[in-house]
N, C-alpha and C. Protein backbone atom coordinates (compact mmCIF):
# COMPACT_ATOMS: atom_id res chain seq x y z
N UNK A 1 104.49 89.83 99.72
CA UNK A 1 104.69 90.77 98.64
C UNK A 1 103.70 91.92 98.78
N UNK A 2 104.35 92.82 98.78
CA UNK A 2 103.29 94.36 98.61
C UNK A 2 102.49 94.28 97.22
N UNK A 3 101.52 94.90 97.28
CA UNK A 3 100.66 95.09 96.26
C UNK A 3 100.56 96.69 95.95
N UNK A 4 100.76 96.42 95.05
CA UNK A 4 100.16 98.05 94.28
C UNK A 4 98.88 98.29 93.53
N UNK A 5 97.78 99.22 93.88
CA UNK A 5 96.50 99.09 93.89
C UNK A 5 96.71 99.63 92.24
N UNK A 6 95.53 99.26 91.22
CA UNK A 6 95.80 99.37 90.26
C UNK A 6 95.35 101.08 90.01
N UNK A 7 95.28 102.02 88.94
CA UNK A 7 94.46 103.13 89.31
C UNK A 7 93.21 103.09 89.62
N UNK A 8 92.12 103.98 89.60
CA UNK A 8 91.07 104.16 89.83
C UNK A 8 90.74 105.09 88.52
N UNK A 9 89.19 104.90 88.30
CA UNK A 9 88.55 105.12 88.02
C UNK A 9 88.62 106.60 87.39
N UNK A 10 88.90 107.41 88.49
CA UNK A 10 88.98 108.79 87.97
C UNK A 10 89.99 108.91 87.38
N UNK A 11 91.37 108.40 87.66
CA UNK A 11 92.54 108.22 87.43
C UNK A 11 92.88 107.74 85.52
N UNK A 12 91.72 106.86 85.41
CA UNK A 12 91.60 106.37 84.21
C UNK A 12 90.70 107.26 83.30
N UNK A 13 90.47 107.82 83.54
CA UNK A 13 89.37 108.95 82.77
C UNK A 13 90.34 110.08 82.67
N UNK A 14 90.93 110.35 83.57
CA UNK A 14 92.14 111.73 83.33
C UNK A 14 92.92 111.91 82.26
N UNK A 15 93.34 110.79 82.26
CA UNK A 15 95.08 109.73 81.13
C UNK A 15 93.83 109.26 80.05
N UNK A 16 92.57 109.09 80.03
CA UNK A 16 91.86 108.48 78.26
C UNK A 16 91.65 110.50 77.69
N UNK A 17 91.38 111.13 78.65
CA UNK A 17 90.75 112.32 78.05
C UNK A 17 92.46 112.98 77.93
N UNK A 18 93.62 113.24 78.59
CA UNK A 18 94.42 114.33 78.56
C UNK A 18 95.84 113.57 78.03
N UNK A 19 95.78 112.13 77.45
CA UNK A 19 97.04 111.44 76.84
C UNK A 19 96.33 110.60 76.14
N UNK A 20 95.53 110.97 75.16
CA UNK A 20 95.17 109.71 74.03
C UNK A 20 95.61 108.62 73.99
N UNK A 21 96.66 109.28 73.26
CA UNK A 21 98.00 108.62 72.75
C UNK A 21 97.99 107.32 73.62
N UNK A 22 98.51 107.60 74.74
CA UNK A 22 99.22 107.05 76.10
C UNK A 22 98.72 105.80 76.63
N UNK A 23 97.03 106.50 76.46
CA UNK A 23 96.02 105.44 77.35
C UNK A 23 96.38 103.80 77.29
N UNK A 24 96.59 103.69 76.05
CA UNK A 24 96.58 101.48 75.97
C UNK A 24 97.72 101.43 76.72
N UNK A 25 98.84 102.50 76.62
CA UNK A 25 100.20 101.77 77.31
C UNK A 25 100.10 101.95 78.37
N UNK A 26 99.71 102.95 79.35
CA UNK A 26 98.94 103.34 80.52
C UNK A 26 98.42 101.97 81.13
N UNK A 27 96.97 101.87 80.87
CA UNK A 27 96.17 100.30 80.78
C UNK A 27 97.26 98.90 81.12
N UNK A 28 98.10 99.14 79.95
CA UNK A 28 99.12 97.82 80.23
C UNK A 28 100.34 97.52 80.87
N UNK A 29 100.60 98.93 81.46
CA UNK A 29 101.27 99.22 82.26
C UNK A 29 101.81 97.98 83.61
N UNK A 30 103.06 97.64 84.21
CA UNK A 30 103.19 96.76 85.36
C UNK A 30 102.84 97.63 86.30
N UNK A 31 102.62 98.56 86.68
CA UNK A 31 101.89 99.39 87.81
C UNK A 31 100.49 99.14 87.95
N UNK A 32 99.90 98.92 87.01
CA UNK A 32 98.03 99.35 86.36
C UNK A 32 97.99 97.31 86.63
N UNK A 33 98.87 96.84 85.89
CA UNK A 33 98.21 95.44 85.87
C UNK A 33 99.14 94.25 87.22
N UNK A 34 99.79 95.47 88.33
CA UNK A 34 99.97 94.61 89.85
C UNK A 34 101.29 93.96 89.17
N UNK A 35 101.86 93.93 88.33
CA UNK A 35 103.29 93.56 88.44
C UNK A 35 104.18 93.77 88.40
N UNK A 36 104.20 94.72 89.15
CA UNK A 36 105.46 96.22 89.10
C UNK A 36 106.06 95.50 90.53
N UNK A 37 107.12 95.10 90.66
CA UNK A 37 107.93 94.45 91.87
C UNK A 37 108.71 95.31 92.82
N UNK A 38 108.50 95.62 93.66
CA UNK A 38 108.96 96.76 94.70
C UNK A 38 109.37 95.99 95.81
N UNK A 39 109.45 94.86 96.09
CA UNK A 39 109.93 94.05 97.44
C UNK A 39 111.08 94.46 97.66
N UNK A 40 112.00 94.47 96.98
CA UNK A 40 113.81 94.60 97.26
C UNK A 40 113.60 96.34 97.04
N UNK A 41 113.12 97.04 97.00
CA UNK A 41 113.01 98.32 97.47
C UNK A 41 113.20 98.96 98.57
N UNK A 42 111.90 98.03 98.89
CA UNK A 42 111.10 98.31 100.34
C UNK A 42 112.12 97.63 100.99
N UNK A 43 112.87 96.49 100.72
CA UNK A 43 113.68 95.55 101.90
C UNK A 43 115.15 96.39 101.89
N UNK A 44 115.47 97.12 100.98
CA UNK A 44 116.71 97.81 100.89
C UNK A 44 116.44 99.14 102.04
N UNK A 45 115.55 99.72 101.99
CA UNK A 45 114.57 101.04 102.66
C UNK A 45 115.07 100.63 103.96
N UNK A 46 114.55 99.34 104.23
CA UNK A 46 114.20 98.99 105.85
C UNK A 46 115.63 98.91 106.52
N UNK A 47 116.31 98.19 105.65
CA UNK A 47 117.51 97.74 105.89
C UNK A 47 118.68 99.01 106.14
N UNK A 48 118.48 99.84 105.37
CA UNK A 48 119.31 101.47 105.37
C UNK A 48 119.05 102.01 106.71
N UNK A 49 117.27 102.50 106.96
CA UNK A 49 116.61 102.52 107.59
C UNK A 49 117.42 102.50 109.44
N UNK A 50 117.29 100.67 109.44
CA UNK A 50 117.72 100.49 110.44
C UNK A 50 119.76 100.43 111.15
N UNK A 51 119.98 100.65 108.98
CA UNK A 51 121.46 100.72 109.77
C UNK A 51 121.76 102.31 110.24
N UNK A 52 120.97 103.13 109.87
CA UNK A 52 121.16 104.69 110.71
C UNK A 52 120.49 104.93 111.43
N UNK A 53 119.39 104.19 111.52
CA UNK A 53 119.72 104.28 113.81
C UNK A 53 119.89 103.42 114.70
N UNK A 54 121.00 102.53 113.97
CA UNK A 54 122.07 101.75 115.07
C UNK A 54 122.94 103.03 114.96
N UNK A 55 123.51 103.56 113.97
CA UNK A 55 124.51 104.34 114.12
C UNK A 55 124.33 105.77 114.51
N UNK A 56 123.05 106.29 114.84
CA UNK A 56 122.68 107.13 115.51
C UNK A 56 122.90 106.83 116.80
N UNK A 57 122.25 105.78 117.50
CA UNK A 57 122.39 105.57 118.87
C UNK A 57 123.89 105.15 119.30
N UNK A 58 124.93 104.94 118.33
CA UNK A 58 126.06 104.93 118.85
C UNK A 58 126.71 106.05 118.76
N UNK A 59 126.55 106.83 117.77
CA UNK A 59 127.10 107.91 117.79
C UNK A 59 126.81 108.93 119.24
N UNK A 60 125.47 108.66 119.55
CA UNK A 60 124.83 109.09 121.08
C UNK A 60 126.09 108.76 122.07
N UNK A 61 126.45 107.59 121.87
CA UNK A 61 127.47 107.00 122.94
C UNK A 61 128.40 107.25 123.00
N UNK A 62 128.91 108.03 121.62
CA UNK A 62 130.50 108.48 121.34
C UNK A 62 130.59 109.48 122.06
N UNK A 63 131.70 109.77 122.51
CA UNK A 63 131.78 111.33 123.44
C UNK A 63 132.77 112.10 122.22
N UNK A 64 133.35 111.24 121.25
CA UNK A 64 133.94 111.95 120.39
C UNK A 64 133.00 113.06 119.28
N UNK A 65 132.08 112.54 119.20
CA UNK A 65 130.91 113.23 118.17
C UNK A 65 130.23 114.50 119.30
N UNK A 66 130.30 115.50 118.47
CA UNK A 66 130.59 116.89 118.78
C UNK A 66 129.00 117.20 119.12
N UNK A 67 128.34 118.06 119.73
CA UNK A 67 127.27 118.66 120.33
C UNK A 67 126.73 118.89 119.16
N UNK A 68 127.03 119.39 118.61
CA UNK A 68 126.17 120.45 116.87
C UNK A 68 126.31 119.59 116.29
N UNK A 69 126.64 118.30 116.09
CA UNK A 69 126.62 117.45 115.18
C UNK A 69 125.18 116.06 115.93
N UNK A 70 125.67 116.42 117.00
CA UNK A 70 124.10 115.46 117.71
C UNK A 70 122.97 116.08 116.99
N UNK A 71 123.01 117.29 117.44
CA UNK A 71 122.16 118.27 117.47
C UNK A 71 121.13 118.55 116.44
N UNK A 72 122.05 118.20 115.26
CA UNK A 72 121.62 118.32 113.81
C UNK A 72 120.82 116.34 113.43
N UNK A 73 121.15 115.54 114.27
CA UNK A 73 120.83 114.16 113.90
C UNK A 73 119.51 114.10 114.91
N UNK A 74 118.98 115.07 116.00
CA UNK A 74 117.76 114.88 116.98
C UNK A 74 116.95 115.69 115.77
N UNK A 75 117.38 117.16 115.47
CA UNK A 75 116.45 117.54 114.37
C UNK A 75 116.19 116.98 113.63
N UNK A 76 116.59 116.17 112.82
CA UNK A 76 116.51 115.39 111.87
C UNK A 76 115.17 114.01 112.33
N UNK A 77 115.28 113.66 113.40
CA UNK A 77 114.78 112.42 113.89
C UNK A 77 113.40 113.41 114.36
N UNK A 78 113.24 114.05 114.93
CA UNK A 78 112.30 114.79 115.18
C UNK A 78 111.30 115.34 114.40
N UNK A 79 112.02 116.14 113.14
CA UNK A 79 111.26 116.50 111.95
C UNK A 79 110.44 115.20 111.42
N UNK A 80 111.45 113.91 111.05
CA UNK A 80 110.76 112.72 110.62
C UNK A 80 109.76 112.63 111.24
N UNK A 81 109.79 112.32 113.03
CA UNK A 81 108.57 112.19 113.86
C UNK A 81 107.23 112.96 113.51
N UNK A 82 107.84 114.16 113.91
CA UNK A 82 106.51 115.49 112.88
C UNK A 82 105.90 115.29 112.38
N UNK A 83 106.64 114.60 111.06
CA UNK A 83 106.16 114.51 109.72
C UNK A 83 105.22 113.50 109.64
N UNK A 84 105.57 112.42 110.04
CA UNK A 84 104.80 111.24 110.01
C UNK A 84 103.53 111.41 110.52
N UNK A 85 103.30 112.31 112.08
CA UNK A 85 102.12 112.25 112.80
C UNK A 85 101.44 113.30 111.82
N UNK A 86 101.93 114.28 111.23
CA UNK A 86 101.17 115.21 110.15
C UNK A 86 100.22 114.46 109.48
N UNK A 87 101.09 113.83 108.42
CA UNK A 87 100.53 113.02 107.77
C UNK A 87 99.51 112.38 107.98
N UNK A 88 100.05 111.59 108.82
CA UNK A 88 98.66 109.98 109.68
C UNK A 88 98.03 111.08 110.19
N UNK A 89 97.92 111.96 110.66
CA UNK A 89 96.66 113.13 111.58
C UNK A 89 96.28 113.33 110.23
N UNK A 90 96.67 114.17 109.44
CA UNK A 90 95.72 114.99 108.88
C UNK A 90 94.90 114.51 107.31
N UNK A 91 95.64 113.27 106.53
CA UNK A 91 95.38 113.05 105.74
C UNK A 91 95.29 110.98 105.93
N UNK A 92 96.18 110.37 106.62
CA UNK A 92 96.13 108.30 106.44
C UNK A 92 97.73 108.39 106.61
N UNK A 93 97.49 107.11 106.69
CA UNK A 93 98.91 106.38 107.10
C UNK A 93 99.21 105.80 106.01
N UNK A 94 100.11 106.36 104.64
CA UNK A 94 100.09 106.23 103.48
C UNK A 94 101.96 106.13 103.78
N UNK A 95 102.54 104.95 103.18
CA UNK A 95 103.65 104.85 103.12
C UNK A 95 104.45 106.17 102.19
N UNK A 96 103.52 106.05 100.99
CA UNK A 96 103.74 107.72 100.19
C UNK A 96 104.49 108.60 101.24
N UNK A 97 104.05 109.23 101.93
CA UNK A 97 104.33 110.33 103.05
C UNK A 97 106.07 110.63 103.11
N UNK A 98 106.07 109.34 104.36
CA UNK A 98 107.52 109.04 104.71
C UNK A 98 108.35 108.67 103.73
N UNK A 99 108.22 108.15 102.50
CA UNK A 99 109.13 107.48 101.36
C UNK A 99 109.57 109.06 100.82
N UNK A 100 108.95 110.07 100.73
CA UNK A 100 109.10 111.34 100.33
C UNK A 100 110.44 111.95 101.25
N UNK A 101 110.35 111.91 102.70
CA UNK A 101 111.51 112.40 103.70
C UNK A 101 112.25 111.44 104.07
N UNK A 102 112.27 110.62 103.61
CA UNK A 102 113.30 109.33 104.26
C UNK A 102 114.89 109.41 103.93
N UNK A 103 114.88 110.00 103.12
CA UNK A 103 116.36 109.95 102.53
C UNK A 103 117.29 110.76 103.40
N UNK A 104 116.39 112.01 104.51
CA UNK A 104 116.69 113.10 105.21
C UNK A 104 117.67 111.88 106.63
N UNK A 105 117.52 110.56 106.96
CA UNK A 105 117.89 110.10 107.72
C UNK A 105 119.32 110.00 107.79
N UNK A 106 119.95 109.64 106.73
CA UNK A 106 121.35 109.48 106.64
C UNK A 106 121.88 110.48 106.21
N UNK A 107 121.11 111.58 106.28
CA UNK A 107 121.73 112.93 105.42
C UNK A 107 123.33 113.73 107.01
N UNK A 108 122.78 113.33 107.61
CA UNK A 108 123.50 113.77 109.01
C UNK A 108 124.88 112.77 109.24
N UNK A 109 124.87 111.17 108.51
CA UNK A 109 125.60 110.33 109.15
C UNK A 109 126.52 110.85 107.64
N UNK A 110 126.06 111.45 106.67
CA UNK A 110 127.01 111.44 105.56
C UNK A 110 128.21 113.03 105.95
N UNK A 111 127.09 113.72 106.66
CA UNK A 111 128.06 114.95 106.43
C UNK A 111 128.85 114.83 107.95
N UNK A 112 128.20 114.26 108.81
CA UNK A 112 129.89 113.91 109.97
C UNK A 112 130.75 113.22 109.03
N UNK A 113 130.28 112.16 108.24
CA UNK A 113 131.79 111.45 108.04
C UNK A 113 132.30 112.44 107.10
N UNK A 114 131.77 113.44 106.34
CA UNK A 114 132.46 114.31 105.78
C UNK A 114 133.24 115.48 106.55
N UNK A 115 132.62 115.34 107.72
CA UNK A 115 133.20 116.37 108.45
C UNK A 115 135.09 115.69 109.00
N UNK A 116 134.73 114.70 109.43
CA UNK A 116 136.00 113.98 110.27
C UNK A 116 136.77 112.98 109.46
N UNK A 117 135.26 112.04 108.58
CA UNK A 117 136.24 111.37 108.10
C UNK A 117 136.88 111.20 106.50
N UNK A 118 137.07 110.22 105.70
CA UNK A 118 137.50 110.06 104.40
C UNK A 118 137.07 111.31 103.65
N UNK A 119 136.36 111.89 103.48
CA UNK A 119 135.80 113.14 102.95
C UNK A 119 135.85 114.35 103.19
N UNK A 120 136.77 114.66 104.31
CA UNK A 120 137.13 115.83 104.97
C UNK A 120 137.63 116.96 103.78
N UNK A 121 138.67 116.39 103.40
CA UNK A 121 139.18 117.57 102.49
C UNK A 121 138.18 117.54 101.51
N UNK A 122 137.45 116.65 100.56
CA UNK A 122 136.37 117.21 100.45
C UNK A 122 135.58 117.89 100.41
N UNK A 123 134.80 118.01 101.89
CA UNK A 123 133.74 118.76 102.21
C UNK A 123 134.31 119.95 102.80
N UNK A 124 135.94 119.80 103.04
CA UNK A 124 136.40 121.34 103.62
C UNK A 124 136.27 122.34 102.12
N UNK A 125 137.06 122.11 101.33
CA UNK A 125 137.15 122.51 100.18
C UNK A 125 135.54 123.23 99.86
N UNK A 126 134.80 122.30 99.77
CA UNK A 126 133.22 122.84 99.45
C UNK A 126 132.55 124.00 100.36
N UNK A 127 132.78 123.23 101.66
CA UNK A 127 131.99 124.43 102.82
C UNK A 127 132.91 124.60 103.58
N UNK A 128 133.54 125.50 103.51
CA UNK A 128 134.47 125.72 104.54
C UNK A 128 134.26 126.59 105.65
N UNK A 129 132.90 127.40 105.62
CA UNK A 129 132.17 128.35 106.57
C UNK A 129 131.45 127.30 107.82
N UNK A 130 130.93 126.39 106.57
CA UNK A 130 130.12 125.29 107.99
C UNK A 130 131.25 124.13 108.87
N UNK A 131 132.31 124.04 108.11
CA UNK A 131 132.85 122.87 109.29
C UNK A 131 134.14 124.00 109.89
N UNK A 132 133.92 125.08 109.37
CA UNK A 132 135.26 125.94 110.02
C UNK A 132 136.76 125.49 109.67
N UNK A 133 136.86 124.55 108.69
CA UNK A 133 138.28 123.88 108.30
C UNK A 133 138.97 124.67 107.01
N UNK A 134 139.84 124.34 106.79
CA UNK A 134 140.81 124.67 105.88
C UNK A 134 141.08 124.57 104.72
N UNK A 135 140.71 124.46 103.52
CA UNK A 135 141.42 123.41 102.75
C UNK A 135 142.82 123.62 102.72
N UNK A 136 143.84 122.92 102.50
CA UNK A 136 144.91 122.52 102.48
C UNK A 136 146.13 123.71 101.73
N UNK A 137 145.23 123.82 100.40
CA UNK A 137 145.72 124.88 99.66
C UNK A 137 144.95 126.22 100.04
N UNK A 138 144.73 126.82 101.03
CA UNK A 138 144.38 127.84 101.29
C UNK A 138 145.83 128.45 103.05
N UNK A 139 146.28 127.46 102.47
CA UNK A 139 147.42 127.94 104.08
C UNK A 139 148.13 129.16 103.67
C-alpha cells in the first residue's frame, strides 16, 4: 500500500492562519491522518499505462496506420520522456510530475480510432481540416 505523507509543518500553519474555519477538518482529514486509499488508482494508472504501449508498439507493426499518425504517438512518447528527466533533473523523482502528463498517452490511440474507426463521423463532423474527411452531410 502507498502511503501518503501527512502535511508538514509549514503546510499546517498556512490552513490554521488563512482557513480558520477549515483547520479541525483539515487536521482530520483521510489525507492528513494516512487513510486516504489510492491503491486501485495507482493499479488502474499502471494498467491503462501499459495497455497503450502494447498498442503503440503494435500499431508500429501495422503498415495500415498512417506516417502522421505514428508521428504524433513518438511525440507524444518523447515529450513524456522529456518530461520525466526534467523533473527527476531539476527538482526529485516525485510521482506528482508524471500523474500531471499521463493522460497525454492515450490521447493519440483515441484520436486514430477517431480518425478510422467507430468515431469517424464523429470526429469528421468536429475537425474536418485535421483528418481532411467529409462529413456526410456536407456532399
Amino acid at each position: 500500500m502507498e502511503e501518503i505523507a501527512p502535511a508538514a509543518e509549514r503546510v499546517k500553519r498556512a490552513v490554521a492562519t488563512n482557513y480558520d474555519e477549515e483547520y479541525t477538518v483539515f487536521l482530520e482529514s483521510r489525507e492528513n491522518t494516512n487513510h486516504l486509499k489510492v491503491d486501485f488508482m495507482n493499479f488502474t494508472q499502471d494498467v491503462i499505462v501499459a495497455i497503450c504501449l502494447v498498442l503503440y508498439f503494435f500499431s508500429f507493426l501495422n503498415k495500415k496506420v498512417d506516417r502522421r499518425t505514428r508521428m504524433v504517438m513518438v511525440f507524444f512518447l518523447i515529450a513524456l520522456i522529456v518530461n520525466a528527466w526534467i523533473c527527476s533533473t531539476f527538482s526529485g523523482v516525485f510521482p506528482r510530475y508524471q500523474t500531471r502528463v499521463i493522460w497525454l498517452l492515450p490521447l493519440p490511440l483515441f484520436l486514430y480510432l477517431g480518425k478510422v474507426g467507430c468515431f469517424s463521423d464523429f470526429y469528421s463532423f468536429l475537425l474536418p481540416s485535421i483528418y481532411n474527411l467529409k462529413p456526410k452531410s456536407w456532399k
